[in-house]
Protein backbone atom coordinates (compact mmCIF):
# COMPACT_ATOMS: atom_id res chain seq x y z
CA UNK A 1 7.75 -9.83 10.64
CA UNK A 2 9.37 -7.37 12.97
CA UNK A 3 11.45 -4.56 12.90
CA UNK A 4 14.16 -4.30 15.26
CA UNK A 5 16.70 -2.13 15.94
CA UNK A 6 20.24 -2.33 17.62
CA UNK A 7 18.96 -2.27 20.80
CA UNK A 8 16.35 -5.27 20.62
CA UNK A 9 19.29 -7.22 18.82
CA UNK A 10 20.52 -8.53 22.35
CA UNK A 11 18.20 -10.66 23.20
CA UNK A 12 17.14 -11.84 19.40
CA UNK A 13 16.99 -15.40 19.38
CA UNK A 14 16.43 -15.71 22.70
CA UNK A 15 12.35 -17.25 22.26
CA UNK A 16 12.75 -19.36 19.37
CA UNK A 17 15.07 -22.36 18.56
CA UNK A 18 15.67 -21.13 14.85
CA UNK A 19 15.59 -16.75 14.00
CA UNK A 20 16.09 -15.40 10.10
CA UNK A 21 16.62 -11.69 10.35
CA UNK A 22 16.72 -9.71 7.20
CA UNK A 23 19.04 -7.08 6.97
CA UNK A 24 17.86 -4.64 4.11
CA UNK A 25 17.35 -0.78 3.16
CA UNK A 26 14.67 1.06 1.65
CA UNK A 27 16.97 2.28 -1.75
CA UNK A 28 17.50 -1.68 -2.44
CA UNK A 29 15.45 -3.20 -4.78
CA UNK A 30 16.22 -7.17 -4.33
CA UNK A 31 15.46 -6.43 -0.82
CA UNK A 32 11.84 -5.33 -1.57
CA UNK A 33 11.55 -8.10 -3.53
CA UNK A 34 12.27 -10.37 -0.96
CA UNK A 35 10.04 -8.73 2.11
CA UNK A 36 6.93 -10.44 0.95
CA UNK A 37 8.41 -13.85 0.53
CA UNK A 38 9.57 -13.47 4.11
CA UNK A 39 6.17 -11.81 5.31
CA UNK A 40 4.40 -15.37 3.58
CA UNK A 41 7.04 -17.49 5.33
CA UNK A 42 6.58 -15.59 8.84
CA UNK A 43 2.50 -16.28 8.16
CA UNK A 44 3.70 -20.01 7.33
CA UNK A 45 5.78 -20.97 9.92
CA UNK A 46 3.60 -19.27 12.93
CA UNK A 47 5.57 -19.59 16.67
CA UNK A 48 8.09 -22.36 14.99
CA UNK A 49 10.29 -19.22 13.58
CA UNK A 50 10.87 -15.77 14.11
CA UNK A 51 11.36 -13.15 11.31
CA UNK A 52 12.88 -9.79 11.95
CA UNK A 53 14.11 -6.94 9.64
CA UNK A 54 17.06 -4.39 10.48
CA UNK A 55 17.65 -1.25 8.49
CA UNK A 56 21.11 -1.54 7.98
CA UNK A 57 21.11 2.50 7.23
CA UNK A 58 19.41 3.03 10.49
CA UNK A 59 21.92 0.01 12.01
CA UNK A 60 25.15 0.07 10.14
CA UNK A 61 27.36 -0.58 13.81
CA UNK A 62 25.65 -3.82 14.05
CA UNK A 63 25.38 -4.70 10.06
CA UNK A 64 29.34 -3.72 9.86
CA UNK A 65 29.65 -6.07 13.67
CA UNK A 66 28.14 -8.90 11.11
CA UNK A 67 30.23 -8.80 8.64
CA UNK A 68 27.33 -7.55 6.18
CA UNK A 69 28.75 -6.24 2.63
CA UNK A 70 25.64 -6.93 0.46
CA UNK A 71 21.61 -6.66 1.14
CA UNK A 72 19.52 -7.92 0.95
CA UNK A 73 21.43 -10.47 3.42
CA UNK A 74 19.77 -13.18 5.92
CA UNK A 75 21.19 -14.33 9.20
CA UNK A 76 19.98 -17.42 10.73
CA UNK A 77 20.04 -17.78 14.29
CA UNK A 78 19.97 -21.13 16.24
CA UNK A 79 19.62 -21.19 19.81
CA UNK A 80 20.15 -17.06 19.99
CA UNK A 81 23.52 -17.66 18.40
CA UNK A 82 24.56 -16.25 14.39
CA UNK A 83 24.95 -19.34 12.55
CA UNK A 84 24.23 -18.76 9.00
CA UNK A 85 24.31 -15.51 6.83
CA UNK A 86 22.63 -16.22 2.86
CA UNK A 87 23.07 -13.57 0.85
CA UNK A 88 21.22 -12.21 -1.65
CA UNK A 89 17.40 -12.54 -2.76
CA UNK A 90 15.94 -15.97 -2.65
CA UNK A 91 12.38 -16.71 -4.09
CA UNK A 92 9.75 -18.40 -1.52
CA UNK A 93 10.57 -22.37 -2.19
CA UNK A 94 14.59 -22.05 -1.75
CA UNK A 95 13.79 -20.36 1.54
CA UNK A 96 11.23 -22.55 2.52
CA UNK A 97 13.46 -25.79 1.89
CA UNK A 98 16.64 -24.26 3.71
CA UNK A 99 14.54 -23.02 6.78
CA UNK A 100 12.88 -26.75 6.49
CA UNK A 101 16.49 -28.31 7.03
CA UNK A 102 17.59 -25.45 9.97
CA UNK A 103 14.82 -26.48 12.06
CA UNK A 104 15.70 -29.87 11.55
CA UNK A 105 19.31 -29.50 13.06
CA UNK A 106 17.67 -27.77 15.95
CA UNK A 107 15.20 -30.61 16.57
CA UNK A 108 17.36 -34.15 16.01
């Protein structure tokens, strides 16, 4: 999974039909909870999807540009465009199974 920051947010998307960034911060506990299942999904899914992580304390501009209130918080991208925010942690399965059905859209 990569980090980004602000200034690699331009062009996120841009590679991949479907993106999940994960905006988190190091104080918030769900969030570290939820790295690894994204780490095992990154591993999973290979070139199909990219995974990136933006410290929203390092990032707040672009969190607040978002619309971000809580973290851990996912945005899906679909084409390079913000489609999709999912807030909250979400164990491995419940990600796997929504990420299933986003690629879907992109493909049919």
């Amino acid at each position: 999974m990569q980090a980004i920051t602000s200034k690699d947010f331009e062009h996120i998307g841009d590679d991949t039909a479907v993106t999940v960034v994960d905006f988190w911060a190091d104080w918030c506990g769900p969030c570290k909870m939820q790295t690894p299942v994204l780490e095992d999904l990154d591993k999973d899914y290979g070139d199909q999807v990219k995974f990136a992580s933006l410290d929203v304390d390092k990032n707040q501009d672009l969190a607040q540009s978002l619309g971000i209130m809580s973290i851990p918080s996912l945005v899906i991208f679909k084409n390079g465009m913000p489609t999709e925010k999912v807030v909250g942690f979400h164990p491995k399965s419940a990600l796997k199974k929504y990420i299933d059905e986003k690629l879907t859209e992109v493909t049919a």
